[in-house]
PDB file of N, CA and C in Angstrom:
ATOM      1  N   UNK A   1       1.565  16.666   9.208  1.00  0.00           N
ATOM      2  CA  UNK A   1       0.412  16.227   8.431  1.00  0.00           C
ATOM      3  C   UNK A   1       0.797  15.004   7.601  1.00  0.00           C
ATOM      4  N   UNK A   2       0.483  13.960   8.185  1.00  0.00           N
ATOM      5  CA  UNK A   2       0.224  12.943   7.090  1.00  0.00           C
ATOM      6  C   UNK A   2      -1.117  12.220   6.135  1.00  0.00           C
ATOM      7  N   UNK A   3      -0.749  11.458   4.870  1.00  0.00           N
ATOM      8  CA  UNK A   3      -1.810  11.545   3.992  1.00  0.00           C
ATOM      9  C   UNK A   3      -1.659   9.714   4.047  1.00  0.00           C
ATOM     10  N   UNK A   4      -2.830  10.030   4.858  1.00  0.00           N
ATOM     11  CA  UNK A   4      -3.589   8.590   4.524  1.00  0.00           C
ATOM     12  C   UNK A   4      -3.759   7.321   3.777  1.00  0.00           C
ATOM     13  N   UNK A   5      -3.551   6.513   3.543  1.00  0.00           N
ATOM     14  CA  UNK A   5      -4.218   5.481   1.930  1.00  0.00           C
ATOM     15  C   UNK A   5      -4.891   5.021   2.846  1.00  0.00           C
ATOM     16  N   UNK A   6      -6.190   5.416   2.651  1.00  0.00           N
ATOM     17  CA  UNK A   6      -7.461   4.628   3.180  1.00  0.00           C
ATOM     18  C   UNK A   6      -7.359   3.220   2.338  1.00  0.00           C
ATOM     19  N   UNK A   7      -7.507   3.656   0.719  1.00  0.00           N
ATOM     20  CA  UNK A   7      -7.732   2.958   0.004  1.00  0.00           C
ATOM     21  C   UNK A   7      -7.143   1.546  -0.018  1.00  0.00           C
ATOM     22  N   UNK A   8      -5.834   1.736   0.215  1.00  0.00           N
ATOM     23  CA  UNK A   8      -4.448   1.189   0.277  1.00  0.00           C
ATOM     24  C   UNK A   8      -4.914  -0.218   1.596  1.00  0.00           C
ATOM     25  N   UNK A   9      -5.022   0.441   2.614  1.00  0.00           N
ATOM     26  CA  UNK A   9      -5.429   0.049   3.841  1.00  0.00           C
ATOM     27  C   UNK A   9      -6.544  -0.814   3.762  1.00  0.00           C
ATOM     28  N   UNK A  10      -8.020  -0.335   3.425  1.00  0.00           N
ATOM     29  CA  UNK A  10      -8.480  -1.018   3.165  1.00  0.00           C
ATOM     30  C   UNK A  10      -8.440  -2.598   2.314  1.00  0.00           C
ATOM     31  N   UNK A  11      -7.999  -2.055   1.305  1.00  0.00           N
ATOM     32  CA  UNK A  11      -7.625  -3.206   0.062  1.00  0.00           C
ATOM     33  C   UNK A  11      -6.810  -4.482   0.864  1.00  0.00           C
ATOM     34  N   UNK A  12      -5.748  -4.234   1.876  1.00  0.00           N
ATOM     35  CA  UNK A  12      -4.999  -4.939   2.397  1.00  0.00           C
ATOM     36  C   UNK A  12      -6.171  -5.817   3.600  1.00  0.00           C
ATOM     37  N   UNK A  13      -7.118  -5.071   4.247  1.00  0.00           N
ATOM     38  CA  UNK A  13      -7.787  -6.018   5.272  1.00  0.00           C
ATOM     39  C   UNK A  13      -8.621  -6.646   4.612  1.00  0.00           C
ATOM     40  N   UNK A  14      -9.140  -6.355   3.465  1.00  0.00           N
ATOM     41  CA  UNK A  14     -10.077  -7.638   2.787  1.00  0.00           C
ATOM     42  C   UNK A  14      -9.330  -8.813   2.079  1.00  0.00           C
ATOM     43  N   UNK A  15      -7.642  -8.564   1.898  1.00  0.00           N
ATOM     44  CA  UNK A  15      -7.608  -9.757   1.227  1.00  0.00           C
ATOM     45  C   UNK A  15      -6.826 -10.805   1.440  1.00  0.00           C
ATOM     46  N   UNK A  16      -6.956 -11.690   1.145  1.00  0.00           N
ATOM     47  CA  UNK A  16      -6.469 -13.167   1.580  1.00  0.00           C
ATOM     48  C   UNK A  16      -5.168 -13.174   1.965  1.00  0.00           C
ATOM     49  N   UNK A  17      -4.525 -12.654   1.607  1.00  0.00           N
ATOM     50  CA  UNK A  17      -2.607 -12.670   1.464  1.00  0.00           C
ATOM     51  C   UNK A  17      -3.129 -11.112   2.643  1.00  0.00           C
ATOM     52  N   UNK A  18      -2.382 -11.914   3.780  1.00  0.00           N
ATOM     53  CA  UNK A  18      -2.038 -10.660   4.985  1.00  0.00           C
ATOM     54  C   UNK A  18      -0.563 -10.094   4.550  1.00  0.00           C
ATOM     55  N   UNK A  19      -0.848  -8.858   5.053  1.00  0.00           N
ATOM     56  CA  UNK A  19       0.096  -7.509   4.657  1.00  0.00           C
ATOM     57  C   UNK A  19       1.239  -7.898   4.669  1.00  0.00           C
ATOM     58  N   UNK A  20       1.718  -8.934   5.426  1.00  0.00           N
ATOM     59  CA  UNK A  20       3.117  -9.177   5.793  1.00  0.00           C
ATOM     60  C   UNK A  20       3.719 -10.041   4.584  1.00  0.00           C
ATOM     61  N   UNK A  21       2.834 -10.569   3.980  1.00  0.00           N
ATOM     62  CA  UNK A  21       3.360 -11.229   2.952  1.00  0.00           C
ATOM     63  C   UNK A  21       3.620 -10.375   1.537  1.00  0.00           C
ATOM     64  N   UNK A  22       2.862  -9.115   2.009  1.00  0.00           N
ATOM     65  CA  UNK A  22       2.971  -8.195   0.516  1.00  0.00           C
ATOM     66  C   UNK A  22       3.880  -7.660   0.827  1.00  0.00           C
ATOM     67  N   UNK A  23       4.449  -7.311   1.727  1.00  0.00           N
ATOM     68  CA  UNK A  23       5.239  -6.543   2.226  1.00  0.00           C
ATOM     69  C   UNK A  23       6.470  -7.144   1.627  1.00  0.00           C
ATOM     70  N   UNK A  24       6.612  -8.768   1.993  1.00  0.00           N
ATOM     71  CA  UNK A  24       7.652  -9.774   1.664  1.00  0.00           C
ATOM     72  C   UNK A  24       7.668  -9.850   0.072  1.00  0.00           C
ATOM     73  N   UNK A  25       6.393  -9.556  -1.000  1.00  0.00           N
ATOM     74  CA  UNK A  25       6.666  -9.645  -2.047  1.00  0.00           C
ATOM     75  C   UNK A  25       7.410  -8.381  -3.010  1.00  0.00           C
ATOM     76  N   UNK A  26       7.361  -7.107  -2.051  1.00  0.00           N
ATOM     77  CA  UNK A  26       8.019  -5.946  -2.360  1.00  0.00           C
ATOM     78  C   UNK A  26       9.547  -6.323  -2.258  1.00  0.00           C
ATOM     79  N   UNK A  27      10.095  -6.942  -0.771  1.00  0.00           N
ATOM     80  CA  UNK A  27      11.173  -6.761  -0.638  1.00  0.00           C
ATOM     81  C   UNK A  27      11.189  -5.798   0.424  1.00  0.00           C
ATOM     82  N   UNK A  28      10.093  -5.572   1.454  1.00  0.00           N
ATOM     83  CA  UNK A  28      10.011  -4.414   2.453  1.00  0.00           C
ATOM     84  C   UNK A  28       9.436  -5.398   3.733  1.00  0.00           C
ATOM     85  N   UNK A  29       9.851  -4.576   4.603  1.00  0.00           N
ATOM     86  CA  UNK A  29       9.321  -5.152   6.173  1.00  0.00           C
ATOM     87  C   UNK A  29       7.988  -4.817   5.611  1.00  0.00           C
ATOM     88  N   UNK A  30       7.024  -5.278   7.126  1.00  0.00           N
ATOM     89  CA  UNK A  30       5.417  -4.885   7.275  1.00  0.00           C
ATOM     90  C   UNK A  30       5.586  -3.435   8.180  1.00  0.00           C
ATOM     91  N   UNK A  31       7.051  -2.879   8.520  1.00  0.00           N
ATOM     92  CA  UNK A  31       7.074  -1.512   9.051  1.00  0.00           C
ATOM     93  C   UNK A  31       7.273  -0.186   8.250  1.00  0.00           C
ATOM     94  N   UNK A  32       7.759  -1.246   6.944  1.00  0.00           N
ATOM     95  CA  UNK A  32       7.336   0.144   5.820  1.00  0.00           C
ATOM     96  C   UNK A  32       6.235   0.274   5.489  1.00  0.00           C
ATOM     97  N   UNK A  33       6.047  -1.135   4.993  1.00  0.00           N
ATOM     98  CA  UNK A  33       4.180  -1.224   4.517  1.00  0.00           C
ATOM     99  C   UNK A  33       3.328  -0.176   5.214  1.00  0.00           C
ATOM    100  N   UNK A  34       3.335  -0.377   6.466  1.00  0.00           N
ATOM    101  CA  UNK A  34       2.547   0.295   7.934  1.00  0.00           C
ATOM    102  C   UNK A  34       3.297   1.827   7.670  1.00  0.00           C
ATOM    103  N   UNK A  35       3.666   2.031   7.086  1.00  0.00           N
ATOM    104  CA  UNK A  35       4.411   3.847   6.847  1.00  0.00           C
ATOM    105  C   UNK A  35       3.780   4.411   5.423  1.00  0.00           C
ATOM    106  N   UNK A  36       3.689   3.373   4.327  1.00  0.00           N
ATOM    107  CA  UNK A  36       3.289   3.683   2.922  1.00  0.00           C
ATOM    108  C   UNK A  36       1.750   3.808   3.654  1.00  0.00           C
ATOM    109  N   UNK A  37       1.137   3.300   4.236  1.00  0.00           N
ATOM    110  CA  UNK A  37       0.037   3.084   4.296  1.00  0.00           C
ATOM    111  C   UNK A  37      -0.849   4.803   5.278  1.00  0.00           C
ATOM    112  N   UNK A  38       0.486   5.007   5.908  1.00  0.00           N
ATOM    113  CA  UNK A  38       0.172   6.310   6.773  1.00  0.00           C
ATOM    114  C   UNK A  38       0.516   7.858   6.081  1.00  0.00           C
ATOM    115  N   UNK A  39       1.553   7.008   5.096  1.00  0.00           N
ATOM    116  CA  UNK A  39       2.217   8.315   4.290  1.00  0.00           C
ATOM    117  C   UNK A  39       3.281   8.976   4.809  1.00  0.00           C
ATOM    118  N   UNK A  40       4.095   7.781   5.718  1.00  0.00           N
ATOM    119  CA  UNK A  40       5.610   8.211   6.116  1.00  0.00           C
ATOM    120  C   UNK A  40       6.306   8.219   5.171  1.00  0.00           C
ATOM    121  N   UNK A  41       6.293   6.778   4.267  1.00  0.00           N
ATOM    122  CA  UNK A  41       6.897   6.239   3.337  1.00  0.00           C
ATOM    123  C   UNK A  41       6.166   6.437   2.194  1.00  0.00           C
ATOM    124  N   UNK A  42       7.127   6.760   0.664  1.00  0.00           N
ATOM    125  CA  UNK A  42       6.627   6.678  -0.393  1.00  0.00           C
ATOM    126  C   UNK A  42       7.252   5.377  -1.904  1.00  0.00           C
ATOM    127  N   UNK A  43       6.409   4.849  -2.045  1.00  0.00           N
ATOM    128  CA  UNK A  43       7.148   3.300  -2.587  1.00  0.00           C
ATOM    129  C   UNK A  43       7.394   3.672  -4.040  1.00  0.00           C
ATOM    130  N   UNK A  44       8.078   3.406  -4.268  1.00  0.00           N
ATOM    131  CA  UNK A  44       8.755   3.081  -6.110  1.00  0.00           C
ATOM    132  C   UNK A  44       7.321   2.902  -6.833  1.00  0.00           C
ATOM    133  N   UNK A  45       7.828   3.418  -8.130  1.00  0.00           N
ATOM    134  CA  UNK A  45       6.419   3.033  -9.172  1.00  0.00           C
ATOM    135  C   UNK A  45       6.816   1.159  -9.216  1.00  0.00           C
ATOM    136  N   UNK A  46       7.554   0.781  -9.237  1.00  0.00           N
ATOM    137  CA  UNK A  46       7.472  -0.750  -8.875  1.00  0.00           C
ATOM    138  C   UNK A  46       7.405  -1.218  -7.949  1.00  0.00           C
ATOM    139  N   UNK A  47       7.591  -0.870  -7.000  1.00  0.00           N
ATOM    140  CA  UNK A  47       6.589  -1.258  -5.509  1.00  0.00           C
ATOM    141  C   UNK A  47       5.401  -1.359  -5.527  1.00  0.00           C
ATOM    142  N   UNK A  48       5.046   0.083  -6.168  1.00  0.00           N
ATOM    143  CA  UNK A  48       3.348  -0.107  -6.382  1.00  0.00           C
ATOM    144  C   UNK A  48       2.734  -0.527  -7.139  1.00  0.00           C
ATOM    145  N   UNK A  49       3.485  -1.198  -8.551  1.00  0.00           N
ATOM    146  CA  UNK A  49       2.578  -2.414  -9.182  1.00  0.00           C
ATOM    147  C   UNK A  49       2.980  -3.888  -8.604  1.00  0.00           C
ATOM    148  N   UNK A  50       3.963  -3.810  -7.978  1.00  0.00           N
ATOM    149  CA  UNK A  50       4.023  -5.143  -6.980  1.00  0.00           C
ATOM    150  C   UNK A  50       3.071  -5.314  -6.265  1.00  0.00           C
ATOM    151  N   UNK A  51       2.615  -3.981  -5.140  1.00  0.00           N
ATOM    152  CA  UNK A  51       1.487  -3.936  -4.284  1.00  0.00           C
ATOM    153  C   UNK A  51       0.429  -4.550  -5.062  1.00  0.00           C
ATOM    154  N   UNK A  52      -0.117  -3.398  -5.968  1.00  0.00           N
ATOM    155  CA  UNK A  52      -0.830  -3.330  -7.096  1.00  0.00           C
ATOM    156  C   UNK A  52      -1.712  -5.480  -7.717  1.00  0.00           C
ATOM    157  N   UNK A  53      -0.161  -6.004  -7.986  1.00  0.00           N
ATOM    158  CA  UNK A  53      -0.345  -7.019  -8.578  1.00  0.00           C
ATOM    159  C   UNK A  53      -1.015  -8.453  -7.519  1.00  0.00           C
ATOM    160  N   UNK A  54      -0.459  -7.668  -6.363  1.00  0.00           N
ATOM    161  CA  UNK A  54      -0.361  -8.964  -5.268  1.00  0.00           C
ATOM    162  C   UNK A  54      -2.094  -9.167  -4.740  1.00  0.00           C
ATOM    163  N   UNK A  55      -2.383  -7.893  -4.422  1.00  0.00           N
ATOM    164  CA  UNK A  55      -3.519  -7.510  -4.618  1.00  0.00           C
ATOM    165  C   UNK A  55      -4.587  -7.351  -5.391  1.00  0.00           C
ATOM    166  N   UNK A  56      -3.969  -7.533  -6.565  1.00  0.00           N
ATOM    167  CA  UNK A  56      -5.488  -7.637  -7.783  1.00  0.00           C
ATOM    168  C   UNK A  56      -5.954  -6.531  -7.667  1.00  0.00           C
ATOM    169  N   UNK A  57      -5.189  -5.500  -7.997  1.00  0.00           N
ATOM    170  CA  UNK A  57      -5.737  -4.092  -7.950  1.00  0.00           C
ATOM    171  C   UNK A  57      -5.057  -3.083  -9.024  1.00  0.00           C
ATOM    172  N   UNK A  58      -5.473  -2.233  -9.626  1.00  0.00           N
ATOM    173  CA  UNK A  58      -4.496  -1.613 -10.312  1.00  0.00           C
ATOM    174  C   UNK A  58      -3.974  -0.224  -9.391  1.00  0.00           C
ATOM    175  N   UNK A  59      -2.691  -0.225 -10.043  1.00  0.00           N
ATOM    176  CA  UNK A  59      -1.914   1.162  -9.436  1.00  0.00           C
ATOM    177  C   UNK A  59      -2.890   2.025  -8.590  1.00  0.00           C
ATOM    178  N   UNK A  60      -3.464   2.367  -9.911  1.00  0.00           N
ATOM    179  CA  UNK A  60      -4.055   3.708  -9.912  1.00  0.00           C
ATOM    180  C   UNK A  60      -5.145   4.243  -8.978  1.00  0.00           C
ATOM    181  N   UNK A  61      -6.038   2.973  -8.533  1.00  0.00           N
ATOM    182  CA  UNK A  61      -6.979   2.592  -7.862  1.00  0.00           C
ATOM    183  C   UNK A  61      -6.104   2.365  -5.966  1.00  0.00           C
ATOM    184  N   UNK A  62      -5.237   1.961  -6.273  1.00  0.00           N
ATOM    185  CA  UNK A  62      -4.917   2.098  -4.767  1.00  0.00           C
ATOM    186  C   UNK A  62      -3.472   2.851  -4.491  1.00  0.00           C
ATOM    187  N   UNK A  63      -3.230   3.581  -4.923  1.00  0.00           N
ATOM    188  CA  UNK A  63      -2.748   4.871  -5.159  1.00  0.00           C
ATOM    189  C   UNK A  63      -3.149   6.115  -5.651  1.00  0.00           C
ATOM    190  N   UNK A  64      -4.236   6.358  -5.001  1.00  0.00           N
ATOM    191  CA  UNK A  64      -4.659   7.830  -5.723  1.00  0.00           C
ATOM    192  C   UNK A  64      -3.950   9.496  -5.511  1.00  0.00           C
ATOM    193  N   UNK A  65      -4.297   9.911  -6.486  1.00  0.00           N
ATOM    194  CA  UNK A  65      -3.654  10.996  -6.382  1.00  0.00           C
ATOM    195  C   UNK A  65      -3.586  11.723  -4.600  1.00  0.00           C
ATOM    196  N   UNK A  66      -5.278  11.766  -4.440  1.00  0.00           N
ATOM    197  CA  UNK A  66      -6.027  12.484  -3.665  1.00  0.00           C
ATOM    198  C   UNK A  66      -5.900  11.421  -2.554  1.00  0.00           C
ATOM    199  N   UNK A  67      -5.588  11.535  -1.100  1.00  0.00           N
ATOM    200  CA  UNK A  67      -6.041  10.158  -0.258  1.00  0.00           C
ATOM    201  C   UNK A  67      -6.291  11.395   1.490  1.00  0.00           C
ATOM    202  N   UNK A  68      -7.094  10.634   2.383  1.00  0.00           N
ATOM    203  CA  UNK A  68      -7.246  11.481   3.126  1.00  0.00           C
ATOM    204  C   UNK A  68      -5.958  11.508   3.963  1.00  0.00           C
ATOM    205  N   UNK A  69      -6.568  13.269   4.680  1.00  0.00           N
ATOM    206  CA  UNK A  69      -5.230  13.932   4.990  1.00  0.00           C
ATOM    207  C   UNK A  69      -5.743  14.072   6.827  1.00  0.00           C
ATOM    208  N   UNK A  70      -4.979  13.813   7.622  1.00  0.00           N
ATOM    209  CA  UNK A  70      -5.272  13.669   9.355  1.00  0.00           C
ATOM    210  C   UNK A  70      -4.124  14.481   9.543  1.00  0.00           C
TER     211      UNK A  70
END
């Protein structure tokens, strides 16, 4: 069972800076990114205001507690 970031996911196809470059601003391939995003991988609380920042998003909002579960 893995848990989803829809949210996460989403946020990344609407915005200008493609994934690969957020990925590059973490300090992570786009094959972790693509794992945080499925819920293989779980990123540092500073990963995720890196994500967070790159994106114009806060933490909290694209990290939710709750995210769907497949």
């Amino acid at each position: 069972v893995f848990i989803v970031n829809i949210v996460l996911k989403q946020a990344l196809a609407v915005h200008e800076i493609p994934a690969y470059k957020i990925a590059e601003k973490v300090g992570r391939s786009p094959g972790w990114l693509s794992m945080v995003i499925r819920g293989m991988a779980e990123p540092s609380e500073l990963e995720k205001q890196v994500i967070a920042d790159s994106l114009e998003r806060r933490v909290g909002e694209l990290f939710p507690a709750n995210s769907e579960v497949l």
